[in-house]
C-alpha atoms as a PDB file:
ATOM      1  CA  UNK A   1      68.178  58.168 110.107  1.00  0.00           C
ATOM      2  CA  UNK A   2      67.882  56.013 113.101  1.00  0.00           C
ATOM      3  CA  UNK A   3      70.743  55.134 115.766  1.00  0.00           C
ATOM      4  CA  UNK A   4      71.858  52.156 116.497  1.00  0.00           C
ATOM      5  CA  UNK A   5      70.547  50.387 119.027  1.00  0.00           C
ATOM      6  CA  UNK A   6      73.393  49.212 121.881  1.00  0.00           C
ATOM      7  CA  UNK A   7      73.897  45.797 121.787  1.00  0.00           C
ATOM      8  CA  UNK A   8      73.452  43.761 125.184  1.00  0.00           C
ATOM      9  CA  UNK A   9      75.327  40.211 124.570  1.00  0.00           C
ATOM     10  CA  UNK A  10      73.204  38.264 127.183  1.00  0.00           C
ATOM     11  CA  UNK A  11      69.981  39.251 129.784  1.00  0.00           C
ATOM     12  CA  UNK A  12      72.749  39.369 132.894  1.00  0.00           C
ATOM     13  CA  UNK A  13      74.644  42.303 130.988  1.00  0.00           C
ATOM     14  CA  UNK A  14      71.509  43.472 130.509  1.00  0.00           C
ATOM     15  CA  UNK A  15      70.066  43.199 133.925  1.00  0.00           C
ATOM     16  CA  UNK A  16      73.328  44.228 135.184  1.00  0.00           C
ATOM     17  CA  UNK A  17      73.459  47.868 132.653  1.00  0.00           C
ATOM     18  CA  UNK A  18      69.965  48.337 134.158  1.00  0.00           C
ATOM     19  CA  UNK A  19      70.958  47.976 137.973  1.00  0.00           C
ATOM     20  CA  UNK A  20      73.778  50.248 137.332  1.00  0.00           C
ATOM     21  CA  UNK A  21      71.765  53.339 135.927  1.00  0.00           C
ATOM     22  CA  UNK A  22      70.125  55.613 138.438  1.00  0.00           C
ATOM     23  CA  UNK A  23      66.653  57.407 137.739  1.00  0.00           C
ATOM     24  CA  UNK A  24      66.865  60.332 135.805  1.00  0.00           C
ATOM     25  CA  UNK A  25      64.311  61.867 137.718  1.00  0.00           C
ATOM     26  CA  UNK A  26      65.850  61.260 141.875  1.00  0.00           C
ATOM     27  CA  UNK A  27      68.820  59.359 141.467  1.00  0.00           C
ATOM     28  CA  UNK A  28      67.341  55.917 142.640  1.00  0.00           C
ATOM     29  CA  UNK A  29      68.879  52.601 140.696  1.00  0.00           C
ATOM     30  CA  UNK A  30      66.328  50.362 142.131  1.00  0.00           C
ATOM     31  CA  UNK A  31      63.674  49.451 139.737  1.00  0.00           C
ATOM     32  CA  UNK A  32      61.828  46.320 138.838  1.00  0.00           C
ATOM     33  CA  UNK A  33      61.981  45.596 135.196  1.00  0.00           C
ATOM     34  CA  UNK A  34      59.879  43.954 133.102  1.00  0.00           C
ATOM     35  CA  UNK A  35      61.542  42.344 129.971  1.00  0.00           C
ATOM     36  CA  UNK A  36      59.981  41.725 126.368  1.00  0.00           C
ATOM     37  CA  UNK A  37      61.596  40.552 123.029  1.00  0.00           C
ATOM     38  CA  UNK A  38      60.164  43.303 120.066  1.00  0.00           C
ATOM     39  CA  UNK A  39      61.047  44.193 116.663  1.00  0.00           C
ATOM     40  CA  UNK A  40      62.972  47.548 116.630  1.00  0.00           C
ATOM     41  CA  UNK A  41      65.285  47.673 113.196  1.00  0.00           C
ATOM     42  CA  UNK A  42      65.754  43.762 114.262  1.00  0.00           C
ATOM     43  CA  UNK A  43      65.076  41.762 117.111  1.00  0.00           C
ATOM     44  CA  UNK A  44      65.683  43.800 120.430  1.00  0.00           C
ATOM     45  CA  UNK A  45      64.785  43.381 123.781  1.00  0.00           C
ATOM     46  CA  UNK A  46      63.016  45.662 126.000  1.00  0.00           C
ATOM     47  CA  UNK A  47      62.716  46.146 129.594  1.00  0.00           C
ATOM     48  CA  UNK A  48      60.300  48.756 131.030  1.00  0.00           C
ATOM     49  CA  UNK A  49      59.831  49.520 134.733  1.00  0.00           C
ATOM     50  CA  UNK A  50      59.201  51.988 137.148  1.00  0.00           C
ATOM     51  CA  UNK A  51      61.239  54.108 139.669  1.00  0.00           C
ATOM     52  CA  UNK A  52      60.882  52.282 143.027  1.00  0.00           C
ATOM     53  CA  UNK A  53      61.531  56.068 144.627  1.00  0.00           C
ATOM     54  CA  UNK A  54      59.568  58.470 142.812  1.00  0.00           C
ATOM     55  CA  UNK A  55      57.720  56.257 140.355  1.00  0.00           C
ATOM     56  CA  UNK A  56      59.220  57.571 137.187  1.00  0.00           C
ATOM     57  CA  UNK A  57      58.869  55.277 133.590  1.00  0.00           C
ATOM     58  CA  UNK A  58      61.606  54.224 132.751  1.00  0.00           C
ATOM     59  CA  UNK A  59      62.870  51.928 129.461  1.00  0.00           C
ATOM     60  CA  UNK A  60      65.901  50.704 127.773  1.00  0.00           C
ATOM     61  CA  UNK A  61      65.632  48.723 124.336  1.00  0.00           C
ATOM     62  CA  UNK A  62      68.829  46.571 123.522  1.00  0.00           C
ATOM     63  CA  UNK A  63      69.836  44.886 120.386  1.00  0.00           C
ATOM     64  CA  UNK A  64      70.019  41.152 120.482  1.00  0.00           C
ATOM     65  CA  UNK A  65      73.007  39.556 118.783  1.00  0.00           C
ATOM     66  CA  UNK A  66      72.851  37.164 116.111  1.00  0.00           C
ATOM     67  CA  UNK A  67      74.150  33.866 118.096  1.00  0.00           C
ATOM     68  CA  UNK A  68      72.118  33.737 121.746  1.00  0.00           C
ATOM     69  CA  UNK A  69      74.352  32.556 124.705  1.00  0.00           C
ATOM     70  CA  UNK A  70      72.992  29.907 126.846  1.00  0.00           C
ATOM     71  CA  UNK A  71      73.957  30.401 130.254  1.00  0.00           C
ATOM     72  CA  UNK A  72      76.644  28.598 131.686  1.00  0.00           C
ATOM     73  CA  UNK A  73      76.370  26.034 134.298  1.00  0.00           C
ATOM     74  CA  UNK A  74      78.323  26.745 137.096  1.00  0.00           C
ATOM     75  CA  UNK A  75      79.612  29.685 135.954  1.00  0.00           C
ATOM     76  CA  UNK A  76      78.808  33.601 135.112  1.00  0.00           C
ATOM     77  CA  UNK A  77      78.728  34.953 131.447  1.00  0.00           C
ATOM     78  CA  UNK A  78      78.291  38.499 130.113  1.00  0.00           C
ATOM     79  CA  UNK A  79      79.456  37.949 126.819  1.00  0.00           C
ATOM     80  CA  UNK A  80      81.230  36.919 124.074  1.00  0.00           C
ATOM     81  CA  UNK A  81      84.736  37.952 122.851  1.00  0.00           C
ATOM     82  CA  UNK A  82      83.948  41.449 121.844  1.00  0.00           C
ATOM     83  CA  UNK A  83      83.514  44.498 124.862  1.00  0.00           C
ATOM     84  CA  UNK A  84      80.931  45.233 126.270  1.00  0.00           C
ATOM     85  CA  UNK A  85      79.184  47.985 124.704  1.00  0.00           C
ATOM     86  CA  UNK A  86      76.661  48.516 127.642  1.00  0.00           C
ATOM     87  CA  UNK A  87      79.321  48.887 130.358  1.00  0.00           C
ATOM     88  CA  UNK A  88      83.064  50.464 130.094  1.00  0.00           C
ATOM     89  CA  UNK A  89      85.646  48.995 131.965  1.00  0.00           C
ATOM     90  CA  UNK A  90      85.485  50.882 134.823  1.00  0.00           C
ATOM     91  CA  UNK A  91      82.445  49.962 135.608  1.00  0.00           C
ATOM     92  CA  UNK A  92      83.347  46.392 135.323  1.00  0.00           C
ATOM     93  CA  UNK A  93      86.285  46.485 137.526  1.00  0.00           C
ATOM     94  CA  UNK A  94      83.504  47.922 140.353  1.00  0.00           C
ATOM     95  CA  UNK A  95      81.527  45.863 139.739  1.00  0.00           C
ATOM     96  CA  UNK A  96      84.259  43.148 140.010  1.00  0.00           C
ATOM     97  CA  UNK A  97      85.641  44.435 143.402  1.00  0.00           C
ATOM     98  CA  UNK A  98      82.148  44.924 144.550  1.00  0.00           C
ATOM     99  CA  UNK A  99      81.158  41.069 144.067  1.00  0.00           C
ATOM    100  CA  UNK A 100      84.612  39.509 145.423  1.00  0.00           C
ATOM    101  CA  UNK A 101      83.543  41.493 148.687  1.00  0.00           C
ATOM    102  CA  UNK A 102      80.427  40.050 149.002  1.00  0.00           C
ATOM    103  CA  UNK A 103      82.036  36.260 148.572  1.00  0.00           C
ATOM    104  CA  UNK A 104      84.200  36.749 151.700  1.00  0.00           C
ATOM    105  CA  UNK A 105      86.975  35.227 152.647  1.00  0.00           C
ATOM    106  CA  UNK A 106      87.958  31.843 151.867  1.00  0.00           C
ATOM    107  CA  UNK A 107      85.981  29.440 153.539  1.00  0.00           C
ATOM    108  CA  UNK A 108      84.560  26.042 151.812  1.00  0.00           C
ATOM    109  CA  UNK A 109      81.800  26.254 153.955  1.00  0.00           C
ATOM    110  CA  UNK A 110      80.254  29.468 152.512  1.00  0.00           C
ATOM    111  CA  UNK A 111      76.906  29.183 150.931  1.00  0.00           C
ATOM    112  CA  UNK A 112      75.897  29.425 147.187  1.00  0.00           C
ATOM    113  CA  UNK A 113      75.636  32.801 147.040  1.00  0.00           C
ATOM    114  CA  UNK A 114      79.142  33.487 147.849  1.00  0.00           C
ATOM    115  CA  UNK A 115      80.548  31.247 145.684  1.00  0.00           C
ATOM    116  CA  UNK A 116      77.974  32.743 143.131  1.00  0.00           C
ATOM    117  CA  UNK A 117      79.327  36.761 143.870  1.00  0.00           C
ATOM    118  CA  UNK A 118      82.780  35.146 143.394  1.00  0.00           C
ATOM    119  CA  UNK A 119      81.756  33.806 139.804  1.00  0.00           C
ATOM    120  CA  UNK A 120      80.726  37.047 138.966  1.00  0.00           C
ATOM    121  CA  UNK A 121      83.441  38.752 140.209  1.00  0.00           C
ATOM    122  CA  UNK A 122      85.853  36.692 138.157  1.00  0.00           C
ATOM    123  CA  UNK A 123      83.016  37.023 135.109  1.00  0.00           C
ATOM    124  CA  UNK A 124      83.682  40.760 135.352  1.00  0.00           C
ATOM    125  CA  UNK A 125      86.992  41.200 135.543  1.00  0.00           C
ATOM    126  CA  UNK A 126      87.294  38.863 132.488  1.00  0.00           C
ATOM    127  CA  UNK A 127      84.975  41.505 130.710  1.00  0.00           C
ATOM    128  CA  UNK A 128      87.565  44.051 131.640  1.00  0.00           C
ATOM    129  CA  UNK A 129      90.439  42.248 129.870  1.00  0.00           C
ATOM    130  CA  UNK A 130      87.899  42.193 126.559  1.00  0.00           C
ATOM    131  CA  UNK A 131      88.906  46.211 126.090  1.00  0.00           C
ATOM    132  CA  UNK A 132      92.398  45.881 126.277  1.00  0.00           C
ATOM    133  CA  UNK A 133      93.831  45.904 122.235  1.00  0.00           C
ATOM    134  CA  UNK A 134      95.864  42.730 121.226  1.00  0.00           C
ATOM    135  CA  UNK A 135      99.070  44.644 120.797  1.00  0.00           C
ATOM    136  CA  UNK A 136      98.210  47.008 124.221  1.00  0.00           C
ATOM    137  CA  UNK A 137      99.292  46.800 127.762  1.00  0.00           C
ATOM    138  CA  UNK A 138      96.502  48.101 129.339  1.00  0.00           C
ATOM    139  CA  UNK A 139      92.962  49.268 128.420  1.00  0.00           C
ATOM    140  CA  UNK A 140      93.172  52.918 126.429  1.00  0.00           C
ATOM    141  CA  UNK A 141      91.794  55.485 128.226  1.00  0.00           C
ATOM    142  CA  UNK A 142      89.675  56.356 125.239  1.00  0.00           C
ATOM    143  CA  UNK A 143      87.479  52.773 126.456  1.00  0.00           C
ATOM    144  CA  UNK A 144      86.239  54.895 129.895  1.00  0.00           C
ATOM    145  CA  UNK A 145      82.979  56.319 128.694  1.00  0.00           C
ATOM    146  CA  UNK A 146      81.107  57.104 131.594  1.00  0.00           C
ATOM    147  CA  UNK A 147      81.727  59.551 134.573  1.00  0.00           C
ATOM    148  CA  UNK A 148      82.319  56.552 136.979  1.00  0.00           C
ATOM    149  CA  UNK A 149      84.603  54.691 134.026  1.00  0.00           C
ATOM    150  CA  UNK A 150      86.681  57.518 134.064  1.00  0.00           C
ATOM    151  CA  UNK A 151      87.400  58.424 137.719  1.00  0.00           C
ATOM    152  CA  UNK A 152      87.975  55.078 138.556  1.00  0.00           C
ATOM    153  CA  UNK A 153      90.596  55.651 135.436  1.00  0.00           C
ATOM    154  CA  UNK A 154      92.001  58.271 136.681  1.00  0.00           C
ATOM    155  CA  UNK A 155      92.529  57.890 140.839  1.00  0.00           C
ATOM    156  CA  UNK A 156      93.752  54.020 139.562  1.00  0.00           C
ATOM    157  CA  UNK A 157      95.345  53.960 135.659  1.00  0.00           C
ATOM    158  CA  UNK A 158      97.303  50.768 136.641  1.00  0.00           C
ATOM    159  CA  UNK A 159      94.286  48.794 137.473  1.00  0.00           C
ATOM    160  CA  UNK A 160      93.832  48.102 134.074  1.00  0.00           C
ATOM    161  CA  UNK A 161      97.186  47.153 133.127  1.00  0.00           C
ATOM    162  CA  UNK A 162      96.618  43.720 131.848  1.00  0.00           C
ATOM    163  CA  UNK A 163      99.024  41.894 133.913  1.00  0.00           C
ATOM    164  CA  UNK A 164      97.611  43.269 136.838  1.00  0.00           C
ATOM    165  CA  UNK A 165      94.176  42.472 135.417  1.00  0.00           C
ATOM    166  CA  UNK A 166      95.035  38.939 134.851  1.00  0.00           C
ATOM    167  CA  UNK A 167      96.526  38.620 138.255  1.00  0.00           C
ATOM    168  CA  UNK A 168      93.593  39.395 139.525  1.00  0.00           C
ATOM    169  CA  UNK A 169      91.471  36.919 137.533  1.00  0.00           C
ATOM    170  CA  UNK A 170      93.578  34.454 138.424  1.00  0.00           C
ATOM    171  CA  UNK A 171      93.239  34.938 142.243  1.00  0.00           C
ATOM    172  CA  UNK A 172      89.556  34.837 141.838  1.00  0.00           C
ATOM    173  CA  UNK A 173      89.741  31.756 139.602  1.00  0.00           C
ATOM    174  CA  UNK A 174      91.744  29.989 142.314  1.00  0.00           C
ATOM    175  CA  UNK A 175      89.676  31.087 145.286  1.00  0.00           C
ATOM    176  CA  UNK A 176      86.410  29.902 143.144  1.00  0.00           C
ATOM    177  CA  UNK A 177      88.449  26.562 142.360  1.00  0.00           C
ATOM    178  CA  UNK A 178      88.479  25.680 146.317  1.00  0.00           C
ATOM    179  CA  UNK A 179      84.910  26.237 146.621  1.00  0.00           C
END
């Protein structure tokens, strides 16, 4: 019997999941990857690298979905409608805060790159919003997966109320729309 491989919805969830995940071995995240498409129970991609610390192999093989998504211009995608199954929402709400931070403040003259964290930022905390049930307030704690998912859970529940949540996208949709 074989387990399923995780499905990564595009190469930036991907590429994101992979910059996320520390080295077994020392605890180092950087790592240059190397990316392939193979056969494994499907089509599948996988991305092979070692640690930048201590040299350790590492590899991750994803399942490619059925319809490819081209990437947007202009803007940041991670996926479709569905969660993410790579990522729980925890560690898209980081990730979220982590990228508005690195836009700055509001400033038309800010380069590319800020206005580029800023699309991500809002890309992420739209992935958040993907987790929350149709009939739900918020996202069920049952969606925080990972140790990081789930203490950013508990020290903040009402982070992920979706109100809140889509306060928050809208901010960053505004602040990207003066750009």
């Amino acid at each position: 019997m074989t387990t399923a491989l995780p499905l990564a919805r595009t190469n930036a969830e991907a590429r994101l999941f992979l910059r996320l995940r520390p080295c077994a071995t020392c605890g180092v995240a950087r790592c240059e990857f190397r990316s392939s498409v193979i056969t494994a129970d499907g089509p599948a991609s996988r991305y092979v690298g070692e640690c930048a610390a201590c040299g350790t192999r590492r590899e991750y093989v994803f399942r490619l979905p059925e319809r490819i998504l081209p990437p947007p211009a202009e803007q940041v995608r991670f996926g479709a409608d569905e969660p993410s199954q790579l990522l729980d929402p925890g560690e898209w709400l980081r990730y979220s805060r982590i990228c508005a931070d690195q836009a700055g403040p509001d400033d038309p003259e800010r380069t590319a790159t800020a206005r580029h964290a800023l699309a991500t930022a809002l890309a992420a905390v739209t992935e958040v919003l993907k987790f929350i049930p149709v009939d739900a307030p918020s996202v069920p704690a049952a969606a925080f997966v990972t140790t990081e998912g789930r203490a950013l859970f508990a020290a903040e529940p009402g982070s992920f109320d979706r109100d809140r949540l889509a306060a928050v996208r809208a901010h960053y949709a505004e602040r990207l729309a003066r750009w």
